[in-house]
N, C-alpha and C. Protein backbone atom coordinates (compact mmCIF):
# COMPACT_ATOMS: atom_id res chain seq x y z
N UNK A 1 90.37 70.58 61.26
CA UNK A 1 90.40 72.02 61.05
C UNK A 1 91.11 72.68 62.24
N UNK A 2 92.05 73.60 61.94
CA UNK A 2 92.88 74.20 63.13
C UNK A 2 91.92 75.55 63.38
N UNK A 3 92.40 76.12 64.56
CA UNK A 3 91.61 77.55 65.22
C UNK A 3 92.60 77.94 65.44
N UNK A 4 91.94 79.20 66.08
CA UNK A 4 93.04 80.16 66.63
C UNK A 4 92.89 80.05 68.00
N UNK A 5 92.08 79.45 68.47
CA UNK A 5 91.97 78.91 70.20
C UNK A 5 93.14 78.35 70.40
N UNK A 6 93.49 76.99 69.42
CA UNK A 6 94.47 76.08 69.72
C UNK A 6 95.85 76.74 69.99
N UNK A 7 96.30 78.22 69.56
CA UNK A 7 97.31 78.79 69.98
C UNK A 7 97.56 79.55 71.15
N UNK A 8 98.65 79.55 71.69
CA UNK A 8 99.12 80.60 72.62
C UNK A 8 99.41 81.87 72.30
N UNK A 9 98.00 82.67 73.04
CA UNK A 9 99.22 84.03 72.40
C UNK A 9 98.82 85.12 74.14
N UNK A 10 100.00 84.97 74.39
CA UNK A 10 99.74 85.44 75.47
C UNK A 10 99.10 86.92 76.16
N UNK A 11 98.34 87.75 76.78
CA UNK A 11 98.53 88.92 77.45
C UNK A 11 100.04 89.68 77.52
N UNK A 12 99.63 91.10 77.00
CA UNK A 12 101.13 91.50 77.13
C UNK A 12 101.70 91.89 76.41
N UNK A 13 101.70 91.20 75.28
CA UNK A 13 102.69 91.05 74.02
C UNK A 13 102.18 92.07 73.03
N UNK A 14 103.28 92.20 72.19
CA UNK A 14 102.94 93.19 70.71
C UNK A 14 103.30 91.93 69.83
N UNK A 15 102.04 91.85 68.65
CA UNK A 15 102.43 90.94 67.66
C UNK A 15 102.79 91.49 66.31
N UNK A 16 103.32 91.01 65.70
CA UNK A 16 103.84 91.59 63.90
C UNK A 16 102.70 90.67 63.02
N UNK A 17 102.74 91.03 62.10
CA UNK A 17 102.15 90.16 60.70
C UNK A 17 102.98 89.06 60.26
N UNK A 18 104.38 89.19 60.75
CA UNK A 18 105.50 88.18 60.44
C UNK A 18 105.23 87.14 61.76
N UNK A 19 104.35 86.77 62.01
CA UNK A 19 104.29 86.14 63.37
C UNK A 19 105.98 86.17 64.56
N UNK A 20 105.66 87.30 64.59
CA UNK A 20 107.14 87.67 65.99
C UNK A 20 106.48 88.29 66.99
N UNK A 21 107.07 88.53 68.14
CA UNK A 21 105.95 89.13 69.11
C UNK A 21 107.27 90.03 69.89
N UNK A 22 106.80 90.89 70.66
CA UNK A 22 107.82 91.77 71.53
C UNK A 22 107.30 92.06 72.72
N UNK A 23 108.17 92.01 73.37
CA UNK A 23 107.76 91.55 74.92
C UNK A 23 108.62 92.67 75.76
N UNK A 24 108.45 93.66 76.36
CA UNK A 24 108.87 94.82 77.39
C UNK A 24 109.62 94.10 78.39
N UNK A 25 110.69 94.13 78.51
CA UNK A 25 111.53 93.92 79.19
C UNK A 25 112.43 94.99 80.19
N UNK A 26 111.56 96.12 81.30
CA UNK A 26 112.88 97.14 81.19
C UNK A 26 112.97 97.86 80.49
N UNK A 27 113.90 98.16 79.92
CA UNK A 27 114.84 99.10 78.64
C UNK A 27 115.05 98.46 77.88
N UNK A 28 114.91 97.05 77.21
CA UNK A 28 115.15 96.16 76.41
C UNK A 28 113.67 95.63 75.43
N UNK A 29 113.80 94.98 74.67
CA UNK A 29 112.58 94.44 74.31
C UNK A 29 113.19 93.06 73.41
N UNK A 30 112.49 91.97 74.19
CA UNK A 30 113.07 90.87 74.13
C UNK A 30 112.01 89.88 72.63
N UNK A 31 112.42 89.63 71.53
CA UNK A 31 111.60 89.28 70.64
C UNK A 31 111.77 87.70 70.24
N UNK A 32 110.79 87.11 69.82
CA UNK A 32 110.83 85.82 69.14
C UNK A 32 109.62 85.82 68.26
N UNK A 33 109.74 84.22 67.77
CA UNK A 33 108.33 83.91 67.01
C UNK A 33 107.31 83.48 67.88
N UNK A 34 106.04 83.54 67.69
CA UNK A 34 104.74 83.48 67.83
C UNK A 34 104.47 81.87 67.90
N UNK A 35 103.55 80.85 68.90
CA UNK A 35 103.17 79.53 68.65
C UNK A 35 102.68 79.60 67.32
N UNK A 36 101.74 80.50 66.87
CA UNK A 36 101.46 80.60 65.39
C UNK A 36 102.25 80.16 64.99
N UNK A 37 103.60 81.18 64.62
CA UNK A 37 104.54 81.26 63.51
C UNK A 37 105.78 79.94 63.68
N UNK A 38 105.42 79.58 64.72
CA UNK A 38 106.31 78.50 65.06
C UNK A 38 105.66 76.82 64.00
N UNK A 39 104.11 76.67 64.60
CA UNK A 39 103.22 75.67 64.10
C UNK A 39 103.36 75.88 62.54
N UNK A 40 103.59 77.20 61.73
CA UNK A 40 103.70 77.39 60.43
C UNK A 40 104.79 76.54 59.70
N UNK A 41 105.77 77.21 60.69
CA UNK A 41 107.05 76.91 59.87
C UNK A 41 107.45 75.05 60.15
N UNK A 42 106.65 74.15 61.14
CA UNK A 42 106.68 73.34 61.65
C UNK A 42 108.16 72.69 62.67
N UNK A 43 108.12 71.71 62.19
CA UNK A 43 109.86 71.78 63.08
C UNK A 43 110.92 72.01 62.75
N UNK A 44 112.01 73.32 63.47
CA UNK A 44 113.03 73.65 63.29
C UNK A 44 114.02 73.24 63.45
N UNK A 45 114.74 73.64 62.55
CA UNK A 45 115.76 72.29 62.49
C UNK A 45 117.42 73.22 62.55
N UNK A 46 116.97 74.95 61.94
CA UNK A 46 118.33 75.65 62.45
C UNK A 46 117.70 76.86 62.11
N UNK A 47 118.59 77.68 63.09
CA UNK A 47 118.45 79.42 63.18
C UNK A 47 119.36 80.11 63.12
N UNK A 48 119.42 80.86 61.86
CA UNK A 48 120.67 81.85 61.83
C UNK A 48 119.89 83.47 62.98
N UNK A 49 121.10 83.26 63.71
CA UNK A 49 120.68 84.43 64.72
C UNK A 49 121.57 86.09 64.04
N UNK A 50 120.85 87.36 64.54
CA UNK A 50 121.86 88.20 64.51
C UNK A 50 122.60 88.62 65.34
N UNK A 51 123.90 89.55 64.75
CA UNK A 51 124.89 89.40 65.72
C UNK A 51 124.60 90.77 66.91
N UNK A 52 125.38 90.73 67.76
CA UNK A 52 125.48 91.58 69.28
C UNK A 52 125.95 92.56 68.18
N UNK A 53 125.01 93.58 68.65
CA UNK A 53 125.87 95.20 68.23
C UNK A 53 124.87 95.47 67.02
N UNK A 54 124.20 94.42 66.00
CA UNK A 54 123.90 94.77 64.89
C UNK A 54 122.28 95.91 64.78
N UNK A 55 122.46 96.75 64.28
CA UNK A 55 121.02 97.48 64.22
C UNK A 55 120.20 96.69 63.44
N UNK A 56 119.07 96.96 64.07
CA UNK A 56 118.15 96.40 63.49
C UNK A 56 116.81 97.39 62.98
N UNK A 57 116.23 96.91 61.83
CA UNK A 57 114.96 97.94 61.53
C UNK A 57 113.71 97.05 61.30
N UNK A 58 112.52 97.97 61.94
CA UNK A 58 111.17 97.22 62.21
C UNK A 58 110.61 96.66 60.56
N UNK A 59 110.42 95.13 61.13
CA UNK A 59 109.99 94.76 59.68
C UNK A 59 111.49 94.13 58.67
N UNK A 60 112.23 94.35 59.16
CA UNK A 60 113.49 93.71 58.02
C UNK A 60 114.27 92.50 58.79
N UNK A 61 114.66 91.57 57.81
CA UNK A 61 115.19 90.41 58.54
C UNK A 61 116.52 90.68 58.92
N UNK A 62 116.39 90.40 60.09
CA UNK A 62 117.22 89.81 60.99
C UNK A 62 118.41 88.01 61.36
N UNK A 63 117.71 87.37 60.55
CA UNK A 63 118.69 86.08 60.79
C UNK A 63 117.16 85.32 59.61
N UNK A 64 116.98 83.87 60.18
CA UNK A 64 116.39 82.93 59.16
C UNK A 64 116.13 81.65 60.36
N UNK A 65 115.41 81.33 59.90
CA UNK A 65 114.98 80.15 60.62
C UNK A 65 114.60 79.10 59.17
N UNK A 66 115.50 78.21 59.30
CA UNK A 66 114.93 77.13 58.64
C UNK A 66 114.18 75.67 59.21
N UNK A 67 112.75 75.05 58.75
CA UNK A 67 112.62 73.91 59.07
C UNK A 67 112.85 72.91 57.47
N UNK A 68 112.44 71.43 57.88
CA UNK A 68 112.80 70.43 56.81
C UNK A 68 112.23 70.87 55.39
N UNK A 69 111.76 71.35 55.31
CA UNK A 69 111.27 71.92 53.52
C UNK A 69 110.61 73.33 53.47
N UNK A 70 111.24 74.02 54.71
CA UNK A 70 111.12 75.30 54.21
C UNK A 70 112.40 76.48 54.83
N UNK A 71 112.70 77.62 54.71
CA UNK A 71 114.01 78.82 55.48
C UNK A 71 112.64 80.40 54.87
N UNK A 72 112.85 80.59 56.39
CA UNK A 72 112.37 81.75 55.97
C UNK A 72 112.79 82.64 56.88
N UNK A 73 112.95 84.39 56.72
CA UNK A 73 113.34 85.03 57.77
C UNK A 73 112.87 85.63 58.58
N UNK A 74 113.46 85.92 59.31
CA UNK A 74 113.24 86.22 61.44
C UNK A 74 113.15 88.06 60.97
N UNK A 75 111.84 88.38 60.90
CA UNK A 75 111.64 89.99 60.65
C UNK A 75 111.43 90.52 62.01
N UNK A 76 112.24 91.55 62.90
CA UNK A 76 112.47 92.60 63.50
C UNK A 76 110.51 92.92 63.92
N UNK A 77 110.20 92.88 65.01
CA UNK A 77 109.28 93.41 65.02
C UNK A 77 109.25 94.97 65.31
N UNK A 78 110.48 95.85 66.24
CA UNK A 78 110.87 96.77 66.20
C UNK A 78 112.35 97.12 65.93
N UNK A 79 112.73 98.34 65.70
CA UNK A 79 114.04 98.88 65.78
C UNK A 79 114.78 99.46 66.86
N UNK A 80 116.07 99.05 66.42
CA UNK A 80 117.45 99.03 67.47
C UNK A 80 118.12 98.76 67.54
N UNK A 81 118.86 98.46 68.65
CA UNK A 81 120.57 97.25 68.70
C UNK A 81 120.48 96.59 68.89
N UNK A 82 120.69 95.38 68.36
CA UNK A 82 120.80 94.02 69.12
C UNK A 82 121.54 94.07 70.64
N UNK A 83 121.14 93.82 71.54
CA UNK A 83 121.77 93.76 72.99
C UNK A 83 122.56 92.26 73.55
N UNK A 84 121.71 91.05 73.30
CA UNK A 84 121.56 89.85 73.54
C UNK A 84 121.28 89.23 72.63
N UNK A 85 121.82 87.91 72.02
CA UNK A 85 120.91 86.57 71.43
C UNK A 85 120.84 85.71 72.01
N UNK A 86 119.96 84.69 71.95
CA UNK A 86 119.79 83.39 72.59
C UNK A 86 120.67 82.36 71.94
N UNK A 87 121.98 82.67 72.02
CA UNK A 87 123.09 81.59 71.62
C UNK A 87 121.99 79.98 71.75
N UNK A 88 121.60 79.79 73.18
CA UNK A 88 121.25 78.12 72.66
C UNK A 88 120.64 77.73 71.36
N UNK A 89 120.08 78.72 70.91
CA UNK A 89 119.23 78.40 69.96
C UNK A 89 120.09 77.78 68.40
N UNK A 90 121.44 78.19 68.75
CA UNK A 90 122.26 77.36 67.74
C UNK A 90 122.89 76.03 68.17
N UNK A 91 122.49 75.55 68.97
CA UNK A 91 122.38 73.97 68.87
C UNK A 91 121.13 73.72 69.36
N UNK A 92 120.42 74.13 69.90
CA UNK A 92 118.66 73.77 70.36
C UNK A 92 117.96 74.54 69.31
N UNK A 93 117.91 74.37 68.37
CA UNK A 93 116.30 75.01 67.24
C UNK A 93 115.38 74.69 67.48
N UNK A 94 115.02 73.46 68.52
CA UNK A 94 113.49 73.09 68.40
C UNK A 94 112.89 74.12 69.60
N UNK A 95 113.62 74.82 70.61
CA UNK A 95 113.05 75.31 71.18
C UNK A 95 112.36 76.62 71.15
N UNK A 96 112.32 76.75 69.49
CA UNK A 96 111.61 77.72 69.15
C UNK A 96 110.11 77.36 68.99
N UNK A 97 109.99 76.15 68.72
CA UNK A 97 109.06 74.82 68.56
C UNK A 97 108.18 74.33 70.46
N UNK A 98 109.61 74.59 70.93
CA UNK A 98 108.62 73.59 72.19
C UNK A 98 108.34 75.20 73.14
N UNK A 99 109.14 76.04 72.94
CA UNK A 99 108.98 76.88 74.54
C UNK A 99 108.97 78.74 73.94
N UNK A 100 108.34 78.57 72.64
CA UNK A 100 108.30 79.98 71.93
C UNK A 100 108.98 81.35 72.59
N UNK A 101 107.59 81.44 73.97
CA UNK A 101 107.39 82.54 74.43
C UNK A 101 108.60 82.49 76.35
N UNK A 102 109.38 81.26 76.02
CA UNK A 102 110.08 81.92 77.56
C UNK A 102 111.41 81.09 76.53
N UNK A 103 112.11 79.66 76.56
CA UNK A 103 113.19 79.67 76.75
C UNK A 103 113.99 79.69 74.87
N UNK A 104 112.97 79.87 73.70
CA UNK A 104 112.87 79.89 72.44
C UNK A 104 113.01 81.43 72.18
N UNK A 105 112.77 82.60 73.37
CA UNK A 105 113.61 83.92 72.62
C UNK A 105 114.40 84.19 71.85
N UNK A 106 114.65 84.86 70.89
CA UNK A 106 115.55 84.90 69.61
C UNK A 106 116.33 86.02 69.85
N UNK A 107 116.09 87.03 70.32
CA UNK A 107 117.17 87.99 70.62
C UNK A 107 116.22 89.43 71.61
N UNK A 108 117.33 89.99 72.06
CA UNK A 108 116.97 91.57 72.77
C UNK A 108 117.34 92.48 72.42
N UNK A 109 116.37 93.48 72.24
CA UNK A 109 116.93 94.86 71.33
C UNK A 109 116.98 96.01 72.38
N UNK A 110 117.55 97.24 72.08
CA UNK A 110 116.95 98.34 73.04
C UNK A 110 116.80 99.11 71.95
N UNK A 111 114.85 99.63 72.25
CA UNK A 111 114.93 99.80 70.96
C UNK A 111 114.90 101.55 70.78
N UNK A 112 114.88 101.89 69.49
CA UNK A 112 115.43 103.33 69.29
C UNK A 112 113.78 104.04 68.54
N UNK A 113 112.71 103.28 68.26
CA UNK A 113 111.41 103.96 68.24
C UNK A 113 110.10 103.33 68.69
N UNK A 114 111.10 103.09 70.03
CA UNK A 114 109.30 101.79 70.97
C UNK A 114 108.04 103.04 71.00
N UNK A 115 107.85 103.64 71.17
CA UNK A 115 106.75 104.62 71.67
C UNK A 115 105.43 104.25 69.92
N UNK A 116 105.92 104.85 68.91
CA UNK A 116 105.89 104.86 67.62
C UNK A 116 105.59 103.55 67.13
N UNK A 117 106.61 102.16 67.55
CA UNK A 117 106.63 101.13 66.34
C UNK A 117 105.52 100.19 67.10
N UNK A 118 104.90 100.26 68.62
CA UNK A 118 104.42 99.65 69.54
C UNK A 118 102.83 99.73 69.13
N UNK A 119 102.39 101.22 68.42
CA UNK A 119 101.66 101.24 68.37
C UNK A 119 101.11 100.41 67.18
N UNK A 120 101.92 100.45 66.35
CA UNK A 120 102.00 99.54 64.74
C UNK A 120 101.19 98.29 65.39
N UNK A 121 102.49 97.57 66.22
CA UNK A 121 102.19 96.15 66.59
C UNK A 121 100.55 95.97 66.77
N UNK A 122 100.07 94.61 67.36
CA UNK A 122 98.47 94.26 67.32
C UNK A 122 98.71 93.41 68.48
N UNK A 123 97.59 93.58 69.22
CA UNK A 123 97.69 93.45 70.69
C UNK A 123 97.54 92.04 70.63
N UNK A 124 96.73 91.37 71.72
CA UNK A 124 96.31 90.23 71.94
C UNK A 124 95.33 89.52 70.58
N UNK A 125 94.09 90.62 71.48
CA UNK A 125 92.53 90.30 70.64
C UNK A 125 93.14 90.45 69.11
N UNK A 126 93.57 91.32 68.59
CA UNK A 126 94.03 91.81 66.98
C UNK A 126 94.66 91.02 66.44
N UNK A 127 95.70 89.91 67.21
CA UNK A 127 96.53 88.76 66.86
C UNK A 127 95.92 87.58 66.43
N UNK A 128 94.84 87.39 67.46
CA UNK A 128 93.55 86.52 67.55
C UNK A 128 93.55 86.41 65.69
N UNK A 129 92.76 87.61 66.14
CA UNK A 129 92.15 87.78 64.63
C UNK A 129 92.77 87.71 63.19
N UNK A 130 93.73 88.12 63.68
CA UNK A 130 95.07 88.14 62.49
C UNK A 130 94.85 86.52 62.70
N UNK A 131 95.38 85.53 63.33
CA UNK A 131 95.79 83.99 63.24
C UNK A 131 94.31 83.41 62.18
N UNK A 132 93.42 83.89 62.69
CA UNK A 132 91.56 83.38 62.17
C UNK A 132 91.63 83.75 60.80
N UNK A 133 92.01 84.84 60.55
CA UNK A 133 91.80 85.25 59.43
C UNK A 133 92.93 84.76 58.37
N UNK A 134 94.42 84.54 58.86
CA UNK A 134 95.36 83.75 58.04
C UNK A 134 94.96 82.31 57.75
N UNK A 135 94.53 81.64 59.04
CA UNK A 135 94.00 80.20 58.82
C UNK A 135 92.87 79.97 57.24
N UNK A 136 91.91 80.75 57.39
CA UNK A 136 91.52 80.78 56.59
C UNK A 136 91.28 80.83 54.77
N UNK A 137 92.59 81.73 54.85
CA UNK A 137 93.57 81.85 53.72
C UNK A 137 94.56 80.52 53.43
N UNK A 138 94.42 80.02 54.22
CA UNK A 138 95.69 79.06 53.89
C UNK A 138 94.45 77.86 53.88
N UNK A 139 93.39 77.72 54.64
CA UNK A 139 92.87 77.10 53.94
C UNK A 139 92.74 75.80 55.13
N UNK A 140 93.03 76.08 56.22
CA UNK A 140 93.36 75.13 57.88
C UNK A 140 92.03 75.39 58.56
């Protein structure tokens, strides 16, 4: 039986329901997937990233992550511009898998309603609970 102990979810972070998390960077806000959402999708095998310049809106996909029998997409935890992507991540996919929350970043936004979309997000403890309560549903 899996928990929600067994995951990382760090202090700090804003989490989505799409298991993505957003992380304050500055003037930037630097986003990826969640150890959750990573352990879901199991091992990745490729990531369509979005491009530099592209707006983005909270909640809508952004690129796709596929593993061996499943593609699903990379939802925006907030809105903005894309600033940065993590180019490695198109020949390294697993490091969305091994290093989520530092070298598995998926892209940086600056975003255009952090005050507003921050509050949406679910903190630590609320993520917790969100992971306990999905496990359950799925039946882990």
């Amino acid at each position: 039986m899996t928990s929600a102990e067994e995951f990382e979810v760090p202090e700090g972070l804003y989490y989505s329901k799409g298991n993505m998390y957003a992380r304050l960077e500055g003037d930037v806000v630097v986003i990826g997937l969640t150890d959750y959402g990573q352990y879901l999708a199991k091992k990745i095998v490729f990531v369509e990233l979005p491009f530099v310049g592209d707006e983005v809106s909270k909640d809508e996909p952004i690129g796709t992550i596929e593993s061996g029998k499943w593609s699903g997409p990379i939802e925006s935890p907030i809105s903005g511009k894309v600033v940065e992507v993590n180019g490695r991540l198109e020949d390294e996919p697993g490091l969305l898998n091994e290093d989520p929350y530092g070298e598995g970043w998926i892209a940086k936004i600056k975003p255009s309603n952090l005050e507003k979309e921050l509050k949406e997000l679910m903190n630590r403890e609320r993520y917790i609970e969100f992971i306990k309560e999905d496990l359950k549903k799925r039946g882990l």
